[in-house]
Protein backbone atom coordinates (compact mmCIF):
# COMPACT_ATOMS: atom_id res chain seq x y z
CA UNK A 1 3.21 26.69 57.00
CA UNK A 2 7.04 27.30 57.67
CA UNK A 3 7.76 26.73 61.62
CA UNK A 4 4.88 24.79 62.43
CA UNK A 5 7.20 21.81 64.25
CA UNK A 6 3.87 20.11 66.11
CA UNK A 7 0.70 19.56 64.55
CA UNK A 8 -0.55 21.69 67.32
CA UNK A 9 1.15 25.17 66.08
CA UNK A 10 0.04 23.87 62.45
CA UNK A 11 -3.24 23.68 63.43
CA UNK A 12 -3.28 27.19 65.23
CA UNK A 13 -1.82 28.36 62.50
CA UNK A 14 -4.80 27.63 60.07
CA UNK A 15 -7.31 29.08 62.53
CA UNK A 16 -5.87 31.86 63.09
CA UNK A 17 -5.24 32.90 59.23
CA UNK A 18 -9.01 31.68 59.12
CA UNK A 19 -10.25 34.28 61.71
CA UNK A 20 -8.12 37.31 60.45
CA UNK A 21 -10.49 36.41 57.35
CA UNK A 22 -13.71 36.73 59.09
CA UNK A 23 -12.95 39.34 61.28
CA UNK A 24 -11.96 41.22 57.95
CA UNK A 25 -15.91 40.66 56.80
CA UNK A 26 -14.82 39.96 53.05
CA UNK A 27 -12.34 42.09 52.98
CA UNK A 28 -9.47 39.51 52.55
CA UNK A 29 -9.68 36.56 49.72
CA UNK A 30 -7.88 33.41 51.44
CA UNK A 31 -5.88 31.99 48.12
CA UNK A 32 -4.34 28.23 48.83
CA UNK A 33 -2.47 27.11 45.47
CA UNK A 34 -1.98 23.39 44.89
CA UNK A 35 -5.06 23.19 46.82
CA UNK A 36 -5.03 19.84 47.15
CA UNK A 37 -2.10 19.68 49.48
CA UNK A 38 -4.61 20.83 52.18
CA UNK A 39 -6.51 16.84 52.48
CA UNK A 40 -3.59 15.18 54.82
CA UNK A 41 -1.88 18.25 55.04
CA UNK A 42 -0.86 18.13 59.31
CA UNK A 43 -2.16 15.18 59.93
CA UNK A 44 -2.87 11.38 58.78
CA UNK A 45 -5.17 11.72 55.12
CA UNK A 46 -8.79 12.20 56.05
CA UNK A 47 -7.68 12.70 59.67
CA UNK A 48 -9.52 15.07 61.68
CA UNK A 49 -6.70 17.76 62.58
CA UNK A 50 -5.96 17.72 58.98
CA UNK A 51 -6.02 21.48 56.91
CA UNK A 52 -9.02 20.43 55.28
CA UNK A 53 -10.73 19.26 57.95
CA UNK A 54 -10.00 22.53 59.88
CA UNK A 55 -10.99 24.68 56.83
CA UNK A 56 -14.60 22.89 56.33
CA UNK A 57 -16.67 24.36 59.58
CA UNK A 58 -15.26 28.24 58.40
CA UNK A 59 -16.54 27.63 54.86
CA UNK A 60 -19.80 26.21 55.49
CA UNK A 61 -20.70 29.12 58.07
CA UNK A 62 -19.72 31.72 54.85
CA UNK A 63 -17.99 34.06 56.64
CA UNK A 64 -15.06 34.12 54.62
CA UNK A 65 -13.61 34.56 51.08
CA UNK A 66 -11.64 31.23 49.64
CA UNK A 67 -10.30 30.86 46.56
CA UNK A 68 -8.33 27.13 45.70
CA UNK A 69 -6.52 26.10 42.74
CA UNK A 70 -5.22 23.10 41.39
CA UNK A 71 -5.04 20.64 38.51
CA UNK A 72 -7.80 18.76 36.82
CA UNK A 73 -6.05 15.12 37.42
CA UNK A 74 -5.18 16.51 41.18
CA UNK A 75 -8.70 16.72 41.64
CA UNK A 76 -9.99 14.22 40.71
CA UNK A 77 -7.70 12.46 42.59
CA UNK A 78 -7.28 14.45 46.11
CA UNK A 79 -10.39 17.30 46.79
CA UNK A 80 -13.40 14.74 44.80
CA UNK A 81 -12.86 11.72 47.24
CA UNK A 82 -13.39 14.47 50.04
CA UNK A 83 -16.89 14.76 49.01
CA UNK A 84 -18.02 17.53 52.12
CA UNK A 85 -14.90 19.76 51.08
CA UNK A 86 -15.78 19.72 47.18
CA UNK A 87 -19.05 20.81 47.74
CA UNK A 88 -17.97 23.84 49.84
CA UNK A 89 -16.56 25.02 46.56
CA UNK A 90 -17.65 26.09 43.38
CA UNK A 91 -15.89 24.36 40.43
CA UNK A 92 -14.59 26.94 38.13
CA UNK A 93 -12.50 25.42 35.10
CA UNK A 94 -9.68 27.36 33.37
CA UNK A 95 -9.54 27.09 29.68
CA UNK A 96 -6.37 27.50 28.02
CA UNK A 97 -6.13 30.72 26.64
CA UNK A 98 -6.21 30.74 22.87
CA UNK A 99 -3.49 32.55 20.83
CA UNK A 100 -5.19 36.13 20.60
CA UNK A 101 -5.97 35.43 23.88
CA UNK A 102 -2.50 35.32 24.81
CA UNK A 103 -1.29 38.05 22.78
CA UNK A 104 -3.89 40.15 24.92
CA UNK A 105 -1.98 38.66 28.28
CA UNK A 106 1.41 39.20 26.92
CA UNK A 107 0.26 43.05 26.17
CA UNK A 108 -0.73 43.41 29.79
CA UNK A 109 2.31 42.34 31.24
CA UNK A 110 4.23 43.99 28.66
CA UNK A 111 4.89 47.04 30.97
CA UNK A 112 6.06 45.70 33.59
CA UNK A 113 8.90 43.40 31.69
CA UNK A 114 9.77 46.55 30.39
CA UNK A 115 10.01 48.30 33.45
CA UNK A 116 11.89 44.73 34.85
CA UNK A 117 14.55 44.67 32.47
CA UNK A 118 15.12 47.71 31.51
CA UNK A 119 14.41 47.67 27.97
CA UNK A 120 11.54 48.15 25.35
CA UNK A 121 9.57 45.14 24.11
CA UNK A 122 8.18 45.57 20.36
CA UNK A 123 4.54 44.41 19.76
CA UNK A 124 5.82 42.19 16.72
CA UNK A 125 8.13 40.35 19.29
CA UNK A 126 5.01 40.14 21.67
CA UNK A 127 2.99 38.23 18.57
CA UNK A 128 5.94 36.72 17.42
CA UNK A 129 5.67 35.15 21.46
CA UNK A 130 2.29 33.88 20.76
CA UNK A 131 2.61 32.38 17.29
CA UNK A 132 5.82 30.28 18.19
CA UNK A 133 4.94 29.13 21.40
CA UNK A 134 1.57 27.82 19.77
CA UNK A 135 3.92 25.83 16.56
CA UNK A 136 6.77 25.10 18.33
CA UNK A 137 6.64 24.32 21.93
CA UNK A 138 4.56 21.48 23.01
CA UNK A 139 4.13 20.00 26.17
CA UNK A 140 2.83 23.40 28.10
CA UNK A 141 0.36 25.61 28.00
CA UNK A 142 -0.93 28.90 27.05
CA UNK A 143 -0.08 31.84 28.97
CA UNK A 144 3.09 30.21 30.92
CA UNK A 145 5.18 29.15 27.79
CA UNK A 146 4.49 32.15 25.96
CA UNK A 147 5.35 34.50 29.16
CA UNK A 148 8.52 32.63 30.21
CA UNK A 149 9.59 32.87 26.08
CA UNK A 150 8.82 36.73 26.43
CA UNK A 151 10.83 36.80 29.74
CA UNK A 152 13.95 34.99 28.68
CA UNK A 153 13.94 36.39 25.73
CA UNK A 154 14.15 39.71 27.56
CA UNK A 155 16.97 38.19 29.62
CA UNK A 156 18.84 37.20 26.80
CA UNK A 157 18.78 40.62 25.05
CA UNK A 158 19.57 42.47 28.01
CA UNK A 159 22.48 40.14 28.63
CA UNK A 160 24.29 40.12 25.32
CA UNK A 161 23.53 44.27 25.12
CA UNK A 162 26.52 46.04 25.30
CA UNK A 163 26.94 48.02 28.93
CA UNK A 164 27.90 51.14 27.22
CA UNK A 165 25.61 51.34 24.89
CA UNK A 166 23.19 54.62 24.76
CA UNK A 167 20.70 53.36 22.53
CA UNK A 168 17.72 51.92 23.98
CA UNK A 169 17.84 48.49 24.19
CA UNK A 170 14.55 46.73 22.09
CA UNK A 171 13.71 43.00 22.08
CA UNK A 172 11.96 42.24 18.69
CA UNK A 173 10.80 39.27 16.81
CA UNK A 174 14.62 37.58 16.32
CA UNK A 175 15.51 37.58 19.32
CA UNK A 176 12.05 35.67 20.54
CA UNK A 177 12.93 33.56 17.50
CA UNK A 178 16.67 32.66 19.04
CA UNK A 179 15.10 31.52 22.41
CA UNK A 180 12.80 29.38 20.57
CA UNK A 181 15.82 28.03 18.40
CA UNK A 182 17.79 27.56 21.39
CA UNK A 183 14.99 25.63 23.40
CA UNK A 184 13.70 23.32 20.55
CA UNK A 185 17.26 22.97 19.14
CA UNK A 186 15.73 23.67 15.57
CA UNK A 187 17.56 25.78 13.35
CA UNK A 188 17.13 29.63 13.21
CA UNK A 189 16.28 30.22 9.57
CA UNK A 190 13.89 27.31 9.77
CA UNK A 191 11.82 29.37 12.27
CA UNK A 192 11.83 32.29 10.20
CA UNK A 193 11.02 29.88 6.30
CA UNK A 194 7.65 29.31 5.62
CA UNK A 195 6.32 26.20 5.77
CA UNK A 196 5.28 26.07 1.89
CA UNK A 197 8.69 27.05 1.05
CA UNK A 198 9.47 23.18 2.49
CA UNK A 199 6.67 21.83 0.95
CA UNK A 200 7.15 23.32 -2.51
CA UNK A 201 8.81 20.67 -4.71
CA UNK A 202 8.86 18.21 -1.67
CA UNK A 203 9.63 15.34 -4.29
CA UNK A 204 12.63 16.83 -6.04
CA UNK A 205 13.94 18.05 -2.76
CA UNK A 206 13.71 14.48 -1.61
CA UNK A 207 14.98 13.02 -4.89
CA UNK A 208 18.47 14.90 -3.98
CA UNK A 209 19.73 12.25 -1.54
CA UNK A 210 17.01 9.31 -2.11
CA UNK A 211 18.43 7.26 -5.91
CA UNK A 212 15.66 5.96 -7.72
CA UNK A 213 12.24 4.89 -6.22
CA UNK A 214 9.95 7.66 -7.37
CA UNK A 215 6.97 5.86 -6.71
CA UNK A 216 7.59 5.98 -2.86
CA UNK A 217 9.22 9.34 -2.87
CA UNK A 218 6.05 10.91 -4.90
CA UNK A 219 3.52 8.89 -2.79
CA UNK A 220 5.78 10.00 0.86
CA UNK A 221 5.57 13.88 -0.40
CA UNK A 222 2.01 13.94 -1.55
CA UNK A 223 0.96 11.82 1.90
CA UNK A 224 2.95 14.60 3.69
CA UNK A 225 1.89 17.48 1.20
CA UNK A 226 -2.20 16.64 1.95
CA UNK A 227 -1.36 16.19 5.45
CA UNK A 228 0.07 19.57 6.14
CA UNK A 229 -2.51 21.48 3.76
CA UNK A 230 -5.12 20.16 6.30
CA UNK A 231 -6.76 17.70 4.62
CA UNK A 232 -4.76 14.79 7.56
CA UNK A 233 -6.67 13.64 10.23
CA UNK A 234 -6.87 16.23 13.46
CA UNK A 235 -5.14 15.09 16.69
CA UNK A 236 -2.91 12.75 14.64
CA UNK A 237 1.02 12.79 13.29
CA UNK A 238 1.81 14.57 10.55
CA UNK A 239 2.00 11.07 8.38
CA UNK A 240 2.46 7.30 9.06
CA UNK A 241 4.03 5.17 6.70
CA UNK A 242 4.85 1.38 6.49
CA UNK A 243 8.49 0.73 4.20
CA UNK A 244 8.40 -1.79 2.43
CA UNK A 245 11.21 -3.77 0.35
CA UNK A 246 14.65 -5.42 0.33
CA UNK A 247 17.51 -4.18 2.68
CA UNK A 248 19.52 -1.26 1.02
CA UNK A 249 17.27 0.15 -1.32
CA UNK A 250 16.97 3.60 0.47
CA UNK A 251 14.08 3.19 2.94
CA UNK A 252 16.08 4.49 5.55
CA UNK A 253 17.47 7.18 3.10
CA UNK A 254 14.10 8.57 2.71
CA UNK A 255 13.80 8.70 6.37
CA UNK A 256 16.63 11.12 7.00
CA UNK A 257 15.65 12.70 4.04
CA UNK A 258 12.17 13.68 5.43
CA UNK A 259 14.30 14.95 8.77
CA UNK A 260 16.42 17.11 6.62
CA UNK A 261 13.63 18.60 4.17
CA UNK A 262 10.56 18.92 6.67
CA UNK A 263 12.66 19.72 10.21
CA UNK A 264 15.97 21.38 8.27
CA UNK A 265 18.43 18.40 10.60
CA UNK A 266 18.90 14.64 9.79
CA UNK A 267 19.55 14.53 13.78
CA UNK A 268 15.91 14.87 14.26
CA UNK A 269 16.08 11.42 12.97
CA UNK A 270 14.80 9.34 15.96
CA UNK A 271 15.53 5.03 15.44
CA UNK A 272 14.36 2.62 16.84
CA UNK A 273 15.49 -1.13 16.06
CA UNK A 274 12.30 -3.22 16.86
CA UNK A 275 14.40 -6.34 16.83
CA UNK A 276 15.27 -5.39 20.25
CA UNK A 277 11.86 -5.23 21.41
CA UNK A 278 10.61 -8.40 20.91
CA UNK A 279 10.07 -9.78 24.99
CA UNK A 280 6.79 -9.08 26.59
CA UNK A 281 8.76 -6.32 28.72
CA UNK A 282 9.25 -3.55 25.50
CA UNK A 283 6.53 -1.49 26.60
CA UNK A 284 7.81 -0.23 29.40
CA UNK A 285 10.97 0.44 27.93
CA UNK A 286 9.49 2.55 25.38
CA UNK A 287 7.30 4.56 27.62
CA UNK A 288 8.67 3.71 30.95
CA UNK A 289 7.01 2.46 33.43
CA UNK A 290 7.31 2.46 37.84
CA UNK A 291 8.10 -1.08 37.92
CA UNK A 292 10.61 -0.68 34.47
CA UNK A 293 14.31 -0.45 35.33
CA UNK A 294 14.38 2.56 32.63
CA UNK A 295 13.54 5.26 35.12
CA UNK A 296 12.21 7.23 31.25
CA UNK A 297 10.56 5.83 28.54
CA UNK A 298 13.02 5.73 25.42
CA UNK A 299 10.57 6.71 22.92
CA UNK A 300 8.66 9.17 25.05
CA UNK A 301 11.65 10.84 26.60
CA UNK A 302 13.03 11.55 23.10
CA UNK A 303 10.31 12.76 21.58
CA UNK A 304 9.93 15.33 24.71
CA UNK A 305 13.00 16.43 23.50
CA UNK A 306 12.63 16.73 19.81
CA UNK A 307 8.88 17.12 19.50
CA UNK A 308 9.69 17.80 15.37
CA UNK A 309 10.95 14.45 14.41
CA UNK A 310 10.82 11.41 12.13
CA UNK A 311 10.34 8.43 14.16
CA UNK A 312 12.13 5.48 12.74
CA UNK A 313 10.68 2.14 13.77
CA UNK A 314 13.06 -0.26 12.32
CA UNK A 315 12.23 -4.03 11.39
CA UNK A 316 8.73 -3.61 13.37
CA UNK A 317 7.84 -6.90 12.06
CA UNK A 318 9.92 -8.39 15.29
CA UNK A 319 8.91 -6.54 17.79
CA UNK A 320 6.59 -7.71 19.94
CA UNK A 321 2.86 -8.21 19.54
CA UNK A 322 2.48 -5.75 22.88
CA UNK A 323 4.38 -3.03 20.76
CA UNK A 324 1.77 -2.70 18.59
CA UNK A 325 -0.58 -1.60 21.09
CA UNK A 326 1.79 1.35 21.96
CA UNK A 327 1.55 2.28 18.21
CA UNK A 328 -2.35 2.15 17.83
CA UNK A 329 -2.57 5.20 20.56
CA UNK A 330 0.21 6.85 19.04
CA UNK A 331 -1.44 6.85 15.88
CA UNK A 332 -5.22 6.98 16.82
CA UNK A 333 -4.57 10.13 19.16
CA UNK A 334 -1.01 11.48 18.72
CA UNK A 335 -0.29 11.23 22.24
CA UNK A 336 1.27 8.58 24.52
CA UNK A 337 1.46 9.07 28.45
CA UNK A 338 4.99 7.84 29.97
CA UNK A 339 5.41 6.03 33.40
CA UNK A 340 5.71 9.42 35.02
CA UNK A 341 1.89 10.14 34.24
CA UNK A 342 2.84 13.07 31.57
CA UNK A 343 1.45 12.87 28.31
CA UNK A 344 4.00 13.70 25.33
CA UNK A 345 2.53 15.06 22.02
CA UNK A 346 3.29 13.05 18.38
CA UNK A 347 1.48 15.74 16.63
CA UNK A 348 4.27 17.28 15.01
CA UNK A 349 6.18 13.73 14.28
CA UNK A 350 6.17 11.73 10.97
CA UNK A 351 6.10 7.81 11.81
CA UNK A 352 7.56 5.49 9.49
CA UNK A 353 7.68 1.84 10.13
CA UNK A 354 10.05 -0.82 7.95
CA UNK A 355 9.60 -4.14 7.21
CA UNK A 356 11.48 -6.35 4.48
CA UNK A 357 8.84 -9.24 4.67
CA UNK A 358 7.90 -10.40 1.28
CA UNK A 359 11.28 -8.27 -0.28
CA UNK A 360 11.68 -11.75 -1.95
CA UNK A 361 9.03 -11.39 -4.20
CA UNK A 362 10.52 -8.32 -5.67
CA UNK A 363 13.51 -9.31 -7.33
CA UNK A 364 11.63 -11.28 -9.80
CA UNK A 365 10.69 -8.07 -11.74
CA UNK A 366 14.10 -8.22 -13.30
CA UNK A 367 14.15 -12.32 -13.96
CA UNK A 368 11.31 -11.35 -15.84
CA UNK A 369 9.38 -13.65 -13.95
CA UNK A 370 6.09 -11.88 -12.94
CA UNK A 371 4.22 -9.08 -13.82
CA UNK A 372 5.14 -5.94 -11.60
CA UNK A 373 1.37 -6.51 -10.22
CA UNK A 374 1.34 -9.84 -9.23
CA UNK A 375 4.73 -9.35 -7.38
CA UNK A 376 3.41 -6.62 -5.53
CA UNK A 377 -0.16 -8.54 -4.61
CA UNK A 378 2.59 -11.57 -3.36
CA UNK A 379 4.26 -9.17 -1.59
CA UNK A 380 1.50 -7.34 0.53
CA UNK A 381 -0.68 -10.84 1.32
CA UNK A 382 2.67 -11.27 3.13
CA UNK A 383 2.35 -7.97 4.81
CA UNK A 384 -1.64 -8.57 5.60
CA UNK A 385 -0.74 -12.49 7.47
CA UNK A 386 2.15 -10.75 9.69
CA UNK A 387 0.06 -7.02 10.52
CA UNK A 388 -3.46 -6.87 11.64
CA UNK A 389 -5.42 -4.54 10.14
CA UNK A 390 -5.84 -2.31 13.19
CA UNK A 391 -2.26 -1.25 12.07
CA UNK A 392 -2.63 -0.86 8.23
CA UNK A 393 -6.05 0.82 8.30
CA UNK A 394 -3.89 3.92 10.73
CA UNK A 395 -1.43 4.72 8.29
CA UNK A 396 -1.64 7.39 5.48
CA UNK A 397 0.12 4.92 2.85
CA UNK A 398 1.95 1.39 2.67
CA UNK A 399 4.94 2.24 0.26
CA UNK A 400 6.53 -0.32 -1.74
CA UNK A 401 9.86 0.18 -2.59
CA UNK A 402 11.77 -1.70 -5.77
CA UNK A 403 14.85 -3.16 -5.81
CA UNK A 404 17.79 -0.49 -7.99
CA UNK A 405 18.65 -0.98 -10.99
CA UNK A 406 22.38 -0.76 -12.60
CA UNK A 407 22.30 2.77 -13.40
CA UNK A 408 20.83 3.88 -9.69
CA UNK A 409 23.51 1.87 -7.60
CA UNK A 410 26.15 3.45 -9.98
CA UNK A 411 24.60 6.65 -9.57
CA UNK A 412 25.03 5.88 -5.90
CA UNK A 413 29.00 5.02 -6.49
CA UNK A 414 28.81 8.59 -7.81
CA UNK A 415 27.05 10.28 -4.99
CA UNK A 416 30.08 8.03 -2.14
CA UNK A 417 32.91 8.91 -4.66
CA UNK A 418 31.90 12.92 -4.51
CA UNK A 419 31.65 12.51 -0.42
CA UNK A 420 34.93 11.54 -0.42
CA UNK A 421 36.12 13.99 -3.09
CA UNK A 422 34.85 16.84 -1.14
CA UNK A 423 36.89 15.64 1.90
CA UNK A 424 39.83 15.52 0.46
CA UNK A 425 39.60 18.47 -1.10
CA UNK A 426 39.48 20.15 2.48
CA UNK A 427 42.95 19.26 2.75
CA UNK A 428 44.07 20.91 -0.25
CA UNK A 429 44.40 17.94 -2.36
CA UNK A 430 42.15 17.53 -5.54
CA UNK A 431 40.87 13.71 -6.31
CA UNK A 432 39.58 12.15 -9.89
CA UNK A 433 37.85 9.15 -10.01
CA UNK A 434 37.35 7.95 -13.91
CA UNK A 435 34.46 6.16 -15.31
CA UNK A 436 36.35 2.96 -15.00
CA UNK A 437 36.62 3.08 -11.79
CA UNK A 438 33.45 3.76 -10.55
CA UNK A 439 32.29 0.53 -12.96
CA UNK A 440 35.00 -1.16 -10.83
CA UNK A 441 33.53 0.39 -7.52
CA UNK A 442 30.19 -0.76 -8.44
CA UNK A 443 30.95 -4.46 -9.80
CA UNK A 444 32.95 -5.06 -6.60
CA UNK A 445 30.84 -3.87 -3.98
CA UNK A 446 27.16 -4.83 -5.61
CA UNK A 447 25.24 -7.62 -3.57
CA UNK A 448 22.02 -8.59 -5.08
CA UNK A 449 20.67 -9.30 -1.60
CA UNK A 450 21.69 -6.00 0.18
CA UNK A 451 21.72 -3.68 -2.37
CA UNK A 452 23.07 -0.24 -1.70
CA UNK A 453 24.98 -0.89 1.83
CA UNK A 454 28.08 -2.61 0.57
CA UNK A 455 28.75 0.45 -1.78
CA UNK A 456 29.57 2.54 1.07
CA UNK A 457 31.68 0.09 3.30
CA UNK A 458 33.84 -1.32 0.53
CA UNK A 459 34.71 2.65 -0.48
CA UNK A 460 35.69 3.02 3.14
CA UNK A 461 37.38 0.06 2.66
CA UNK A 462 39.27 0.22 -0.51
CA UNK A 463 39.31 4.08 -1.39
CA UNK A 464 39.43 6.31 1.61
CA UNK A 465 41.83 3.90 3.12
CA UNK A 466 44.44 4.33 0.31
CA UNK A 467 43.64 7.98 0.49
CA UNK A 468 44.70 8.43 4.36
CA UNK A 469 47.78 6.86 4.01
CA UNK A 470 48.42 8.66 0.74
CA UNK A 471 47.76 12.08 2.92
CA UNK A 472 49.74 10.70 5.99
CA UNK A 473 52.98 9.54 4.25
CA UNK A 474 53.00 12.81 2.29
CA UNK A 475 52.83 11.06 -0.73
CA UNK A 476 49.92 13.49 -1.41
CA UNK A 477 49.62 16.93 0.22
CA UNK A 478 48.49 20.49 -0.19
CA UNK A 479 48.36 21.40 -4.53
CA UNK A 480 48.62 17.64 -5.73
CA UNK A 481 45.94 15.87 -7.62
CA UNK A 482 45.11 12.23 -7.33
CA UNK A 483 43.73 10.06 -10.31
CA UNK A 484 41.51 7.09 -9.74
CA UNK A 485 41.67 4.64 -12.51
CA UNK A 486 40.67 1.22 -12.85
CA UNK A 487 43.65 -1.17 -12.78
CA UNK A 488 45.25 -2.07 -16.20
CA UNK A 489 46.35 -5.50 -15.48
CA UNK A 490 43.37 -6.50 -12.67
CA UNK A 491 39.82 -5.53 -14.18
CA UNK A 492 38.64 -6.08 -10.12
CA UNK A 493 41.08 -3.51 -8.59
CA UNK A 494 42.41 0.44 -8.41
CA UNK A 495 44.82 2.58 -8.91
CA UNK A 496 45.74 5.69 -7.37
CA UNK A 497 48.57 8.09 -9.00
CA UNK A 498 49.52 11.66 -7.79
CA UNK A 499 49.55 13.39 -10.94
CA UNK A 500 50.50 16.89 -9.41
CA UNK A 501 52.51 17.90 -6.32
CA UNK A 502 52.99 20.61 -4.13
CA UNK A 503 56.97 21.17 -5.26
CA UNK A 504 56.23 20.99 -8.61
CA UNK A 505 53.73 23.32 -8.95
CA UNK A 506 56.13 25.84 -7.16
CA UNK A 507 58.69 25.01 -9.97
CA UNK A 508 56.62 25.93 -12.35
């Protein structure tokens, strides 16, 4: 009611929109959107000058034509604690619309988006709409986030169309495909793959960046494999595991891997180090909360933003025990509400929880000391005294994972060694690294106790280091070729020779 300074015009207002209604003897449909704004609206709540109040006497004599619409939780919270104005209206709940139902709505608005933009709308783009809306955008519902897809995507196309063009300007299935791209910051051809072109060969596909460990790999793809088929549990994340084993053995590894093969980006990698969770107050940090000091929940605000993730809780065994609770609803129902009072969906996530409790137990495989069995049985009655079973009992599969052997870490040198390689070689400059001195690489940077991690940092330290100043002091540039080589007279160290340079090779 714009203008209405005094209560008095507001209230004159209402009656007289109310008696252009009857005098129109059905002929006019009063519509009042957000209708419950209209309890308190002009006056105190419940107050007798207030919209409601004004509106009850014309509805109950039935002399006019109302229509009110609002939200399920706004209801409950605003119009049923009014019980005289509920009852002057019939309750009338609106189903989302299913897919085809959409496709039908997007067909009758079709025209006039046309007509809009100036353009012509194929009916593959229109079911295109539908379809990704439905898989890809979460969060909102069916028609309004498969109309405002249509409609930008409409924008966009008219937009990047050239002005001069003659030929008739048609929006069709990619460019519904772009917006989508563009809004859920997953890439293009991923939209367009099918999903049992990811799914085919999961393990192998995984086994390209994870060394060893093919009992968790094959037990992670199949988990995911029956989970996507159909055969997971409805209304839950695509797959929850529990890591287990010692630090650096690739349970992380496997986590990015799973972003990269099932959501085509290792960014939609979402971590989480429980360690700093572990006061009564991490609830609220995760979901937020109107007495937290996060304004957004962490965990909740991120997945809003990449609703196709792997979640990466990281050492849960120290967060706190009110964590836990958080991850029983996220795992029971796929759905956690934030302190805002919005409800985010986990559907479309893969959890995966690490712990290295009982990783001590492990080692003795290759002391010879236990049977593989009995080490694993020592290993999860560690995991049973520190997690209740309302946790285990909601994951698809606790996966062990062993410590690596010789050839894996050095397979790992390998795999750091080529990283670098391929760097250099964007400068120009060609690199060899000989057997010797990945042995050297390997026998240097191995910890029993952290297994994999030091391989990286000590080639930062001790290889690329060389390399940059090699590249900076020109010792090296554009056409040469650098030789790695274990040192003659120290077994522990490197060294690095430039076996080919630039001026050379022009002499030749």
């Amino acid at each position: 009611m714009a203008g209405t300074h005094w209560r008095g015009m507001f209230e004159q207002r209402i009656k007289d929109a109310i008696k252009e209604a009857e005098e129109a003897e059905g002929k006019i449909i009063l519509f009042i959107d957000e209708m419950h704004m209209v309890v308190g609206a002009g006056g105190d709540k419940g107050g007798p000058i207030d919209a409601a109040n004004i509106l009850k006497p014309a509805l109950a004599r039935g002399r006019i034509r109302c229509v009110g619409a609002t939200t399920s939780e706004e209801y409950k919270k605003y119009v049923q604690t009014d019980a005289a104005l509920e009852r002057r209206f019939q309750k009338v709940v609106v189903e989302e619309p299913t897919v085809h139902a959409t496709i039908a709505i997007l067909q009758g608005l079709k025209h006039r988006y046309q007509e809009h933009h100036g353009l012509k709308i194929q009916d593959d783009a229109i079911v295109a709409a539908a379809h990704l809306a439905a898989r890809y955008i979460t969060g909102r519902k069916f028609p309004d986030k498969a109309v405002d897809l249509m409609d930008e995507a409409c924008a966009t196309r008219k937009m990047h169309a050239d002005k001069q063009m003659t030929v008739e300007i048609v929006v069709s299935p990619g460019d519904v495909a772009r917006v989508v791209s563009r809004w859920t910051k997953i890439p293009l051809a991923t939209l367009d793959q099918e999903e049992n072109d990811k799914l085919n060969h999961l393990a192998k596909k995984l086994h390209e960046r994870v060394i060893g460990q093919d009992e968790a790999v094959n037990l992670v793809a199949q988990a995911v494999l029956r989970s996507r088929v159909g055969f997971g549990q409805i209304g839950q994340p695509i797959s929850a595991f529990l890591f287990l084993g010692p630090i650096g053995v690739g349970k992380t590894e496997l986590a990015k891997a799973l972003a990269e093969k099932i959501f085509d980006n290792e960014k939609a990698l979402i971590r989480f180090d429980m360690s700093e969770y572990a006061d009564s107050g991490s609830v609220s940090r995760l979901t937020g909360g109107s007495r937290s000091y996060e304004e957004y929940g962490q965990l909740t605000e991120k997945v809003k933003r990449l609703p196709y993730s792997v979640i990466l809780f990281d050492q849960v065994d120290k967060a706190n025990a009110s964590v836990f609770k958080v991850f029983h609803q996220l795992l029971d129902d796929a759905m956690l509400t934030d302190g805002k009072g919005q409800v985010v969906d986990f559907k479309n996530t893969i959890v995966i929880m690490t712990s290295n409790i009982g990783a001590e137990h492990l080692p003795s495989r290759i002391m010879g000391e236990n049977t593989i069995k009995s080490e694993r049985d020592l290993l999860l009655n560690q995991v049973k005294k520190r997690f209740k079973p309302e946790l285990i009992n909601r994951l698809s599969k606790v996966v062990i994972f062993e410590p690596l052997s010789h050839d894996e870490l050095r397979k790992i040198v390998k795999i750091q060694m080529n990283n670098v390689i391929a760097t250099v070689a964007n400068k120009g400059v060609s690199v060899l690294a000989t057997d010797a001195a990945l042995d050297v690489i390997l026998s240097e940077s191995h910890d029993p106790v952290d297994g994999a991690r030091p391989i990286r940092r000590w080639v930062q330290n001790h290889v690329t280091t060389i390399l940059s100043d090699m590249l900076v002091d020109g010792e090296a540039c554009a056409g040469s070729t650098i030789s790695i080589d274990a040192a003659a007279d120290d077994k522990r160290g490197l060294t690095f020779q430039v076996l080919k340079k630039q001026q050379e090779l022009a002499d030749q």
